[in-house]
C-alpha atoms as a PDB file:
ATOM      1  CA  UNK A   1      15.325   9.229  11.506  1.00  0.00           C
ATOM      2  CA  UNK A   2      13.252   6.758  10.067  1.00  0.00           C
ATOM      3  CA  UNK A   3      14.227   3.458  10.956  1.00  0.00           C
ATOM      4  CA  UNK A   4      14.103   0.678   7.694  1.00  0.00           C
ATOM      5  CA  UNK A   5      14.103  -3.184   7.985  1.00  0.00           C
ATOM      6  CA  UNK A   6      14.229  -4.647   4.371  1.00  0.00           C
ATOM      7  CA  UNK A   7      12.593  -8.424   3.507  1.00  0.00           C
ATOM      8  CA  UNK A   8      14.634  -9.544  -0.046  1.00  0.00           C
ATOM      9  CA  UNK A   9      18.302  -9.866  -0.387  1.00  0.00           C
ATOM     10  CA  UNK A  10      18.500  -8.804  -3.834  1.00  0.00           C
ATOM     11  CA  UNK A  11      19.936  -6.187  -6.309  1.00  0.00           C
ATOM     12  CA  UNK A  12      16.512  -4.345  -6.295  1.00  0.00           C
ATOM     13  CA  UNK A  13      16.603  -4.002  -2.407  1.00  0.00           C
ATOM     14  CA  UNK A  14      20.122  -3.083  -2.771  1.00  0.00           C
ATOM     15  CA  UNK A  15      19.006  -0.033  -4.732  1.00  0.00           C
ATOM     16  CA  UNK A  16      16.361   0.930  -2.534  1.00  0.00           C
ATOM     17  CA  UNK A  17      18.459   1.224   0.401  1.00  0.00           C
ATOM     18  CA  UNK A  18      21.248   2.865  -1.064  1.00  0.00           C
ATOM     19  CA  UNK A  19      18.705   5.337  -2.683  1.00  0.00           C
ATOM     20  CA  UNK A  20      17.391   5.827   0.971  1.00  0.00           C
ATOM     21  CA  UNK A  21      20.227   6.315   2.968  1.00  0.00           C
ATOM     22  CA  UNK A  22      20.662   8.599   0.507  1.00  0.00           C
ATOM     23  CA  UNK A  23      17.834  11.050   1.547  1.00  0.00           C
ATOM     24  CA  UNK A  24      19.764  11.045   5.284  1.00  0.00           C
ATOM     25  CA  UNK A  25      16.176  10.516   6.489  1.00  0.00           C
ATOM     26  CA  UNK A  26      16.352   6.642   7.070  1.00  0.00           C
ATOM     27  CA  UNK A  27      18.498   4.554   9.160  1.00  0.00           C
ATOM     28  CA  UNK A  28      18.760   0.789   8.260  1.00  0.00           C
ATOM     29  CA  UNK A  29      17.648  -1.557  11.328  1.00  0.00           C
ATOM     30  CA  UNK A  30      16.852  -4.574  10.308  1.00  0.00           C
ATOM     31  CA  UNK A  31      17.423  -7.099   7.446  1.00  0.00           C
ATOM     32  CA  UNK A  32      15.303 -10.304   6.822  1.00  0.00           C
ATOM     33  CA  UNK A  33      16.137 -13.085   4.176  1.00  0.00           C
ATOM     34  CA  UNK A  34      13.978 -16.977   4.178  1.00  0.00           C
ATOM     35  CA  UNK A  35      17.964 -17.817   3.959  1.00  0.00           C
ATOM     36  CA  UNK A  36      19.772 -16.543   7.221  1.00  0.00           C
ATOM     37  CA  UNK A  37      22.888 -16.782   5.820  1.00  0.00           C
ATOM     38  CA  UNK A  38      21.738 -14.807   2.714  1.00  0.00           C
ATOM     39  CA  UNK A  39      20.565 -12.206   5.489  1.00  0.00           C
ATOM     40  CA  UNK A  40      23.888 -12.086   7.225  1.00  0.00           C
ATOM     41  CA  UNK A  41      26.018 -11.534   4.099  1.00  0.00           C
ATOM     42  CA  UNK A  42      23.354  -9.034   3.206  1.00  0.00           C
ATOM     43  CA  UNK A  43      23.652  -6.743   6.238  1.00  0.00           C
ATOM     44  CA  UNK A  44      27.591  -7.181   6.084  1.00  0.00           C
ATOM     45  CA  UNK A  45      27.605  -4.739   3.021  1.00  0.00           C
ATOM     46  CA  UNK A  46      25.629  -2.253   5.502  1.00  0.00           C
ATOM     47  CA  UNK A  47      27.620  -3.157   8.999  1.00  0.00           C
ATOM     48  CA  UNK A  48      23.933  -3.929  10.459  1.00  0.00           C
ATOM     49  CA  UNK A  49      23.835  -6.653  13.371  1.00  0.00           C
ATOM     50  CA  UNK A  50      20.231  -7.296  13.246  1.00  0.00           C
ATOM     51  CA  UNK A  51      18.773  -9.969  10.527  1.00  0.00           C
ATOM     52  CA  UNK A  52      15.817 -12.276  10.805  1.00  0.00           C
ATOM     53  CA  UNK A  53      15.038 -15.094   9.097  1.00  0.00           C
ATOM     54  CA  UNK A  54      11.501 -15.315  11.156  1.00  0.00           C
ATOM     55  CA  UNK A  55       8.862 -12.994  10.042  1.00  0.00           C
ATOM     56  CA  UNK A  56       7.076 -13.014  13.538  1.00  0.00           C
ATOM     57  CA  UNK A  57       9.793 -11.926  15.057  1.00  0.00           C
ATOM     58  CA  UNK A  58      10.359  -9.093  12.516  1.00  0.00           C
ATOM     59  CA  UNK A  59       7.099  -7.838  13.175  1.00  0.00           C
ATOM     60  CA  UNK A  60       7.273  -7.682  16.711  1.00  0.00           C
ATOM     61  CA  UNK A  61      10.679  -5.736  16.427  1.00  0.00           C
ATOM     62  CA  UNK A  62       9.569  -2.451  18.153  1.00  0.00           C
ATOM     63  CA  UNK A  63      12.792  -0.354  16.599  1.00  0.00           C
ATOM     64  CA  UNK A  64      11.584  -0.582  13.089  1.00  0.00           C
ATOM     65  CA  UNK A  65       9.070   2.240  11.795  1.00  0.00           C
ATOM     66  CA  UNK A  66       8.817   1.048   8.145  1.00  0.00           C
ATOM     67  CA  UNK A  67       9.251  -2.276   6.149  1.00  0.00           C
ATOM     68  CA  UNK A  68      10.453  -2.698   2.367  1.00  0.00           C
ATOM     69  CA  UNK A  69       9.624  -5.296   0.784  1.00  0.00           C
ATOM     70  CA  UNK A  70      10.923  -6.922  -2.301  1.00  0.00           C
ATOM     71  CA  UNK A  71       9.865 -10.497  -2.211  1.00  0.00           C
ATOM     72  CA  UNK A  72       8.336 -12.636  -4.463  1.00  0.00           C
ATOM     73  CA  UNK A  73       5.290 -11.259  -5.776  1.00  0.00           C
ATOM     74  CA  UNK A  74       2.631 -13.506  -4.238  1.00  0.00           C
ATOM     75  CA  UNK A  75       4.360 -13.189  -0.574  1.00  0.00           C
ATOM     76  CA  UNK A  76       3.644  -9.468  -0.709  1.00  0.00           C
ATOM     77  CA  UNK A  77       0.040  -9.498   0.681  1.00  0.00           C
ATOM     78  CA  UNK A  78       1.005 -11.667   3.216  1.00  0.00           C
ATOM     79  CA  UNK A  79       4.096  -9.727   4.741  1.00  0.00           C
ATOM     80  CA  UNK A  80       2.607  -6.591   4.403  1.00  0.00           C
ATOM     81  CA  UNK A  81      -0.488  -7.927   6.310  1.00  0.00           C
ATOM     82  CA  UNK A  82       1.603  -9.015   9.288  1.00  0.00           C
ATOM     83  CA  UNK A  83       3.979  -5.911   9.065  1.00  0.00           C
ATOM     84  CA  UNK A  84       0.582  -3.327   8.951  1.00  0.00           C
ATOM     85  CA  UNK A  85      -0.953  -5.475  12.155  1.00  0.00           C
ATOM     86  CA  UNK A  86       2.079  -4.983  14.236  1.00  0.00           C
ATOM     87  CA  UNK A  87       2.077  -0.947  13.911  1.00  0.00           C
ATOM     88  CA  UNK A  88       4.566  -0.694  10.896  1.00  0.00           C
ATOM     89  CA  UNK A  89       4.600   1.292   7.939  1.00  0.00           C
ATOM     90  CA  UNK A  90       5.044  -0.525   4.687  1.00  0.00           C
ATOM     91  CA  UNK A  91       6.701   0.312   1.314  1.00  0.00           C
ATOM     92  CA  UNK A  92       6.009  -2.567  -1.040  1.00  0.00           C
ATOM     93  CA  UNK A  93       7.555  -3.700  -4.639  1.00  0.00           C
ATOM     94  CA  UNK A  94       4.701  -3.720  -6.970  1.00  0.00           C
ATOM     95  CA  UNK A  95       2.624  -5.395  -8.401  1.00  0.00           C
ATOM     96  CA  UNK A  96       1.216  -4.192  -4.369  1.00  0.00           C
ATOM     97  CA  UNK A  97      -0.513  -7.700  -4.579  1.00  0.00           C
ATOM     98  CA  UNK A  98      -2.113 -10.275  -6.305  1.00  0.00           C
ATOM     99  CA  UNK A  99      -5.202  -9.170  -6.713  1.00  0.00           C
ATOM    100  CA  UNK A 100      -7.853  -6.317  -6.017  1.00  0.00           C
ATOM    101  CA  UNK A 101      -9.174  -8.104  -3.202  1.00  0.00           C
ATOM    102  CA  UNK A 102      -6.308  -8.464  -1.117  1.00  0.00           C
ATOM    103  CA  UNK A 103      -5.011  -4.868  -2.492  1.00  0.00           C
ATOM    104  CA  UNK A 104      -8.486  -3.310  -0.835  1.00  0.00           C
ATOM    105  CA  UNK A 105      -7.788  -5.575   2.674  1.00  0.00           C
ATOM    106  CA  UNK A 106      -4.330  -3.928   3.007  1.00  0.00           C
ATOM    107  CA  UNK A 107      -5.921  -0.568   2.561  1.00  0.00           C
ATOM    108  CA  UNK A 108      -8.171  -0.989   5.035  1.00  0.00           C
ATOM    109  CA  UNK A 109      -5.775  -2.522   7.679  1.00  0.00           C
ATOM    110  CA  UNK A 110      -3.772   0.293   6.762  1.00  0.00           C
ATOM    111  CA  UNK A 111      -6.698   2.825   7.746  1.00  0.00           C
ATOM    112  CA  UNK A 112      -8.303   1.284  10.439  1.00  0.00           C
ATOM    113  CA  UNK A 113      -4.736   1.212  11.996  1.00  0.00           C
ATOM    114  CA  UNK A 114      -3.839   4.729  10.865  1.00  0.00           C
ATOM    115  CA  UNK A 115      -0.493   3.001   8.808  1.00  0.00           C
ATOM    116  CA  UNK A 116       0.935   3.570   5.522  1.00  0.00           C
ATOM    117  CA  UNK A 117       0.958   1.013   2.783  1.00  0.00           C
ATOM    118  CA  UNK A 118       2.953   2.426  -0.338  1.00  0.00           C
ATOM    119  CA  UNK A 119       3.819   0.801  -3.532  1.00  0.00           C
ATOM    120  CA  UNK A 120       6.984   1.471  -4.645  1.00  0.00           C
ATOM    121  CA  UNK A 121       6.573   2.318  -8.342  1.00  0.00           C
ATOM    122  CA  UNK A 122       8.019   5.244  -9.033  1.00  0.00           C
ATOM    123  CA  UNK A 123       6.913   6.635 -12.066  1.00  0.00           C
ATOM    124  CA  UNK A 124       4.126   9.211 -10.743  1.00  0.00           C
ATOM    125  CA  UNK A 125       7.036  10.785  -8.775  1.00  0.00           C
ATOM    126  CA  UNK A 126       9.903  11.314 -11.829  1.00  0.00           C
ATOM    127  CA  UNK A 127      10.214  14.440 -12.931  1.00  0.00           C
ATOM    128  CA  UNK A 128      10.094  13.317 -16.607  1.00  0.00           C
ATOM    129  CA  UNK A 129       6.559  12.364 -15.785  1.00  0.00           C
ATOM    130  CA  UNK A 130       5.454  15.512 -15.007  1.00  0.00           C
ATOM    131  CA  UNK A 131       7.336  17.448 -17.918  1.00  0.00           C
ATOM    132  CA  UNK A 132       4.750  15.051 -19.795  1.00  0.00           C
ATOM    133  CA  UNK A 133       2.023  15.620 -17.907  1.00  0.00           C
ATOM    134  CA  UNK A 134       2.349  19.226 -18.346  1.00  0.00           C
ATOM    135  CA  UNK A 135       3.205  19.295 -21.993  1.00  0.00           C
ATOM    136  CA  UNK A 136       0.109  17.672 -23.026  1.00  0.00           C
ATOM    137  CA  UNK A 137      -2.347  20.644 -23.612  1.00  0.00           C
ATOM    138  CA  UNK A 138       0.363  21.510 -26.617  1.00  0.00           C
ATOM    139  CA  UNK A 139      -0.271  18.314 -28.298  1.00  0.00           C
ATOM    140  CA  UNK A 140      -4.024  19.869 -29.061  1.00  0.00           C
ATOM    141  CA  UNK A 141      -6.911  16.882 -28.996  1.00  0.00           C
ATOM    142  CA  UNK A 142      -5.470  13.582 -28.408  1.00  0.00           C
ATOM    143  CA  UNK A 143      -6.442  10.582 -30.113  1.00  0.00           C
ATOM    144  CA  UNK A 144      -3.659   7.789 -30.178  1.00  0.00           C
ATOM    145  CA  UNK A 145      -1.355   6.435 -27.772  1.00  0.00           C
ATOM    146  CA  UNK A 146       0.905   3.576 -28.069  1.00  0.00           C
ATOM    147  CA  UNK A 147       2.955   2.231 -24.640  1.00  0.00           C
ATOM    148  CA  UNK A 148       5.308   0.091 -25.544  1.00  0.00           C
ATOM    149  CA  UNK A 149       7.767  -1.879 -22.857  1.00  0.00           C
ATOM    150  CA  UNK A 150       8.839  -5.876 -24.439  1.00  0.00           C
ATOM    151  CA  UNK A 151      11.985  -6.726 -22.660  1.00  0.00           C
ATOM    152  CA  UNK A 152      13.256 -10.324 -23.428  1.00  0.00           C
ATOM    153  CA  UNK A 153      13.724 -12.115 -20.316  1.00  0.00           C
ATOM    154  CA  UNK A 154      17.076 -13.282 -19.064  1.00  0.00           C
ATOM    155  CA  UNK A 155      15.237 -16.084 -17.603  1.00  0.00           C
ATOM    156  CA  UNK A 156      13.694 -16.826 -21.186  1.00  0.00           C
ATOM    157  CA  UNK A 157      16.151 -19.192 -21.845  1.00  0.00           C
ATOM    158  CA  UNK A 158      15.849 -21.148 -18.646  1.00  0.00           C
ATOM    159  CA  UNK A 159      12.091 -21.749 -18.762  1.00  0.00           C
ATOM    160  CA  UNK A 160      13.052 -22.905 -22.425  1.00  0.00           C
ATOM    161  CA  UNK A 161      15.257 -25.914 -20.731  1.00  0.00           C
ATOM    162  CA  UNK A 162      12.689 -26.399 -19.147  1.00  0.00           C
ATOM    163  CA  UNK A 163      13.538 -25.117 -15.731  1.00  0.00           C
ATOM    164  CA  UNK A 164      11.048 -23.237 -13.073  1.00  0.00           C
ATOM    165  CA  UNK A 165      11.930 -20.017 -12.953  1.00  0.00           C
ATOM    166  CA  UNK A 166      10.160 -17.549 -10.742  1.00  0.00           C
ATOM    167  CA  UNK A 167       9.656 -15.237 -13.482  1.00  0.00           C
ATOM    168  CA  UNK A 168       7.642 -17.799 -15.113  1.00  0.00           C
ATOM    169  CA  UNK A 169       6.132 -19.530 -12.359  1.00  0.00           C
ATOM    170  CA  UNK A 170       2.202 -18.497 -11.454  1.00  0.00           C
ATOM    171  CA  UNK A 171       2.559 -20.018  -7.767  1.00  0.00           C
ATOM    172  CA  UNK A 172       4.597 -16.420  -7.782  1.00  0.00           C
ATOM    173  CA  UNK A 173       2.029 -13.870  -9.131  1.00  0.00           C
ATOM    174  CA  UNK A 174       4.575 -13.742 -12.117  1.00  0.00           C
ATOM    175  CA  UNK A 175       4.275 -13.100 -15.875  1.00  0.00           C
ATOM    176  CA  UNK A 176       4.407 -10.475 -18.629  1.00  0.00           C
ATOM    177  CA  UNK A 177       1.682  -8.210 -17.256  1.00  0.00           C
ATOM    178  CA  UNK A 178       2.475  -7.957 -13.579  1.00  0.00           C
ATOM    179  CA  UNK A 179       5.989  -7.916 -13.966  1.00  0.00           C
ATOM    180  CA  UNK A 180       6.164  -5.492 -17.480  1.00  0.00           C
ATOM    181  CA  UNK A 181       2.808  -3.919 -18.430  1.00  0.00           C
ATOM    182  CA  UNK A 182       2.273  -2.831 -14.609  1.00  0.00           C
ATOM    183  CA  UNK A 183       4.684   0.261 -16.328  1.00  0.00           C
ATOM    184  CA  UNK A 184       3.223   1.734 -18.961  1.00  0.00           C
ATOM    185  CA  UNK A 185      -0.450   0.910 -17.521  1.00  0.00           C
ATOM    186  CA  UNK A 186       0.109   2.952 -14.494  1.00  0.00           C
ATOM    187  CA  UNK A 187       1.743   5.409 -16.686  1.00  0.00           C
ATOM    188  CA  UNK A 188      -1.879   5.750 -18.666  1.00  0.00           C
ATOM    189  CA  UNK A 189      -3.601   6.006 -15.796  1.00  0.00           C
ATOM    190  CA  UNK A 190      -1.634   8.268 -13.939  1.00  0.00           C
ATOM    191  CA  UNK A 191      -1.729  10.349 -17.068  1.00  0.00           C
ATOM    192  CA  UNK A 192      -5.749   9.693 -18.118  1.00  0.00           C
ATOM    193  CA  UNK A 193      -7.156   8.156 -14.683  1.00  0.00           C
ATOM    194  CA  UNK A 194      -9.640   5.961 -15.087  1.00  0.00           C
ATOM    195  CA  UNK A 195     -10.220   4.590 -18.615  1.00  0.00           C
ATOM    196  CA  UNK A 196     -14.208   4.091 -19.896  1.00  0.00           C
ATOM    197  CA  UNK A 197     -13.091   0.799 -20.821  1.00  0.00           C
ATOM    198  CA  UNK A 198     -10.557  -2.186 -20.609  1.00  0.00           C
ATOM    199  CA  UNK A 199     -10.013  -4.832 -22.680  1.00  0.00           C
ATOM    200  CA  UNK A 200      -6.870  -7.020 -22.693  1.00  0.00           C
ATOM    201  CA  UNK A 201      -5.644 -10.345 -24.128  1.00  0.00           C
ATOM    202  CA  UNK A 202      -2.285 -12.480 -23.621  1.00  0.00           C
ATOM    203  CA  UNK A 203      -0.303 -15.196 -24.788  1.00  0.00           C
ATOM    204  CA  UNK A 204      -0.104 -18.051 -22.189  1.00  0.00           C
ATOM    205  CA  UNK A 205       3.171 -20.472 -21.778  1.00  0.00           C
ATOM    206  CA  UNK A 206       2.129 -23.886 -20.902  1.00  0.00           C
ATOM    207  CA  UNK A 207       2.968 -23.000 -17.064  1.00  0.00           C
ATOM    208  CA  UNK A 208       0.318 -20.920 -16.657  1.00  0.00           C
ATOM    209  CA  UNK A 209       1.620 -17.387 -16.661  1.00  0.00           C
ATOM    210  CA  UNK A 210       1.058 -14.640 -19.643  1.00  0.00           C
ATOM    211  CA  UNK A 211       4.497 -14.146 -22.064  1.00  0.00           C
ATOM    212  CA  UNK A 212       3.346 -11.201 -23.473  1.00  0.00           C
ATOM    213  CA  UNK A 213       0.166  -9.529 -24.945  1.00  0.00           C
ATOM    214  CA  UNK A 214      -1.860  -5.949 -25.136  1.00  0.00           C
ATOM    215  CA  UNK A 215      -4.052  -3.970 -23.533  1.00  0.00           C
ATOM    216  CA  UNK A 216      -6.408  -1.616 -25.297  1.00  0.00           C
ATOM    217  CA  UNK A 217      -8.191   1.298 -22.812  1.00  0.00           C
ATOM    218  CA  UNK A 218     -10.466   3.574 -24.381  1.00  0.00           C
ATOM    219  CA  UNK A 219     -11.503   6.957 -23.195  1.00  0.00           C
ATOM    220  CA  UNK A 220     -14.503   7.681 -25.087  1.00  0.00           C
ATOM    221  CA  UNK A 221     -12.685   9.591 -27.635  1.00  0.00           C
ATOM    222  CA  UNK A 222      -9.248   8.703 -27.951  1.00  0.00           C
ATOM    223  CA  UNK A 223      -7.673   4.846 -27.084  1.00  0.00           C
ATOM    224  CA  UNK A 224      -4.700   3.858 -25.574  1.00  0.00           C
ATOM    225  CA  UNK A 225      -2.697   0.982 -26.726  1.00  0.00           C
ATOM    226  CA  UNK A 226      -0.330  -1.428 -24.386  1.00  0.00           C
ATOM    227  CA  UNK A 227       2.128  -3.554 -25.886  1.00  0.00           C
ATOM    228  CA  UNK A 228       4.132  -5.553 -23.395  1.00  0.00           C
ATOM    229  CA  UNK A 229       6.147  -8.765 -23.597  1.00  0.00           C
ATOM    230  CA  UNK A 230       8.855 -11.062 -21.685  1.00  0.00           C
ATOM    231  CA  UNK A 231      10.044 -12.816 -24.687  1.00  0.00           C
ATOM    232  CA  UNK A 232      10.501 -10.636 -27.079  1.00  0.00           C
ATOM    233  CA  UNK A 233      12.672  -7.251 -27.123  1.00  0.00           C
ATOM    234  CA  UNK A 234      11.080  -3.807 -28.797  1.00  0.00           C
ATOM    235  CA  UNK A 235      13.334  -0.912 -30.543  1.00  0.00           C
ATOM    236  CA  UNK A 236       9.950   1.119 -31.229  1.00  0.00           C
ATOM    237  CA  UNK A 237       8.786   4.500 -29.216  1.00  0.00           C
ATOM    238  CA  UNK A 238       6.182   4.606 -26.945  1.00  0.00           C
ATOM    239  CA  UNK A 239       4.270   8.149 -28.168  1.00  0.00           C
ATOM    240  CA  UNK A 240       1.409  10.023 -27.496  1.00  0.00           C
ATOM    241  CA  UNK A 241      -0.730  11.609 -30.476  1.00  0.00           C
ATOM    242  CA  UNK A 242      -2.273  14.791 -30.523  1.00  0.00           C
ATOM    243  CA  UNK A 243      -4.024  16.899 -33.647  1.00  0.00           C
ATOM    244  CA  UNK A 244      -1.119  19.631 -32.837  1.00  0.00           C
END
């Protein structure tokens, strides 16, 4: 059995271990929350004695194989860091990090250590991606793609009052792109690879994060458009055009 500590107390995490335990592969060791209390009532739903609230000591927990994380978005190069330099395997919520630098430091920790560092976004793995995947050759010569994924935010509102929500607060890696686009732009590439080239745009809020905006990536002869938005919801298709 693989042995799981979790770092988040939320609905997400939730899912993730119920979605494990599922598998009958992982057994749950370990729960960590900032809050201990939030830990405690946490690992009650599970019947699991052993929470954290210290990081360190976490780490340095010898019956835990792999770590899940599900914090904040900016925290995730740091816990995975620590987790990967004490000998543990790490699933991780994405966006993996913050940026490309500190995404190419885990992977080499992860190497030079001979770990795992996974980011759990599952759309590469669904099966309706790869009925996709396999049904484009009858589409004939593609030229047009739109991705579309604008979900109004729940914490819209809240930022309107003029509160600090995580969702729109930089200090937390947050915003329309890392938190929405990351979808459908991992979708193109997972579909395309590597694009010949990138060009995106976005609508700042006056804290600093993006509320929505688009991506265009071109591959020579066909482009691929990104719509993607926190503010604003979307009834319209994503679809893929071929000359078939």
């Amino acid at each position: 059995m693989i042995r799981l500590a979790t770092i988040g107390s939320n609905w997400i995490t939730e899912k993730f271990i119920d979605a494990a335990l599922q598998t009958q592969q992982y057994q749950l060791a370990a729960i960590y929350s900032r809050d201990i209390d939030k830990a405690r009532q946490f690992a009650q739903k599970y019947n699991i004695s052993v929470i954290y609230d210290d990081l360190i000591k976490l780490a340095n927990d010898t019956n835990i194989d792999v770590v899940y994380i599900a914090s904040p978005n900016s925290l995730h190069f740091a816990q995975a860091k620590l987790m990967l330099e004490n000998n543990k395997d790490v699933i991780c919520e994405k966006p993996l990090t913050s940026n490309l630098v500190q995404t190419q430091r885990l992977l080499d920790i992860a190497k030079q250590n001979q770990q795992i560092i996974f980011e759990a976004l599952k759309t590469f793995y669904l099966p309706n991606f790869e009925l996709i995947r396999n049904y484009l050759p009858k589409l004939g010569k593609i030229h047009k793609a739109l991705l579309n994924y604008c979900q109004y935010s729940s914490r819209y509102p809240s930022y309107l009052d003029g509160e600090n929500p995580n969702t729109f607060n930089p200090q937390f890696s947050n915003g329309s792109i890392m938190d929405i686009g990351v979808y459908p732009l991992n979708f193109a590439i997972g579909l395309w690879e590597r694009p010949s080239s990138i060009y995106a745009s976005g609508t700042q809020l006056e804290s600093g994060v993006d509320a929505h905006g688009t991506v265009l990536l071109n591959y020579n002869d066909f482009d691929v458009i990104i719509w993607h938005s926190k503010v604003t919801n979307s009834s319209i298709h994503s679809e893929i055009q071929g000359e078939d």
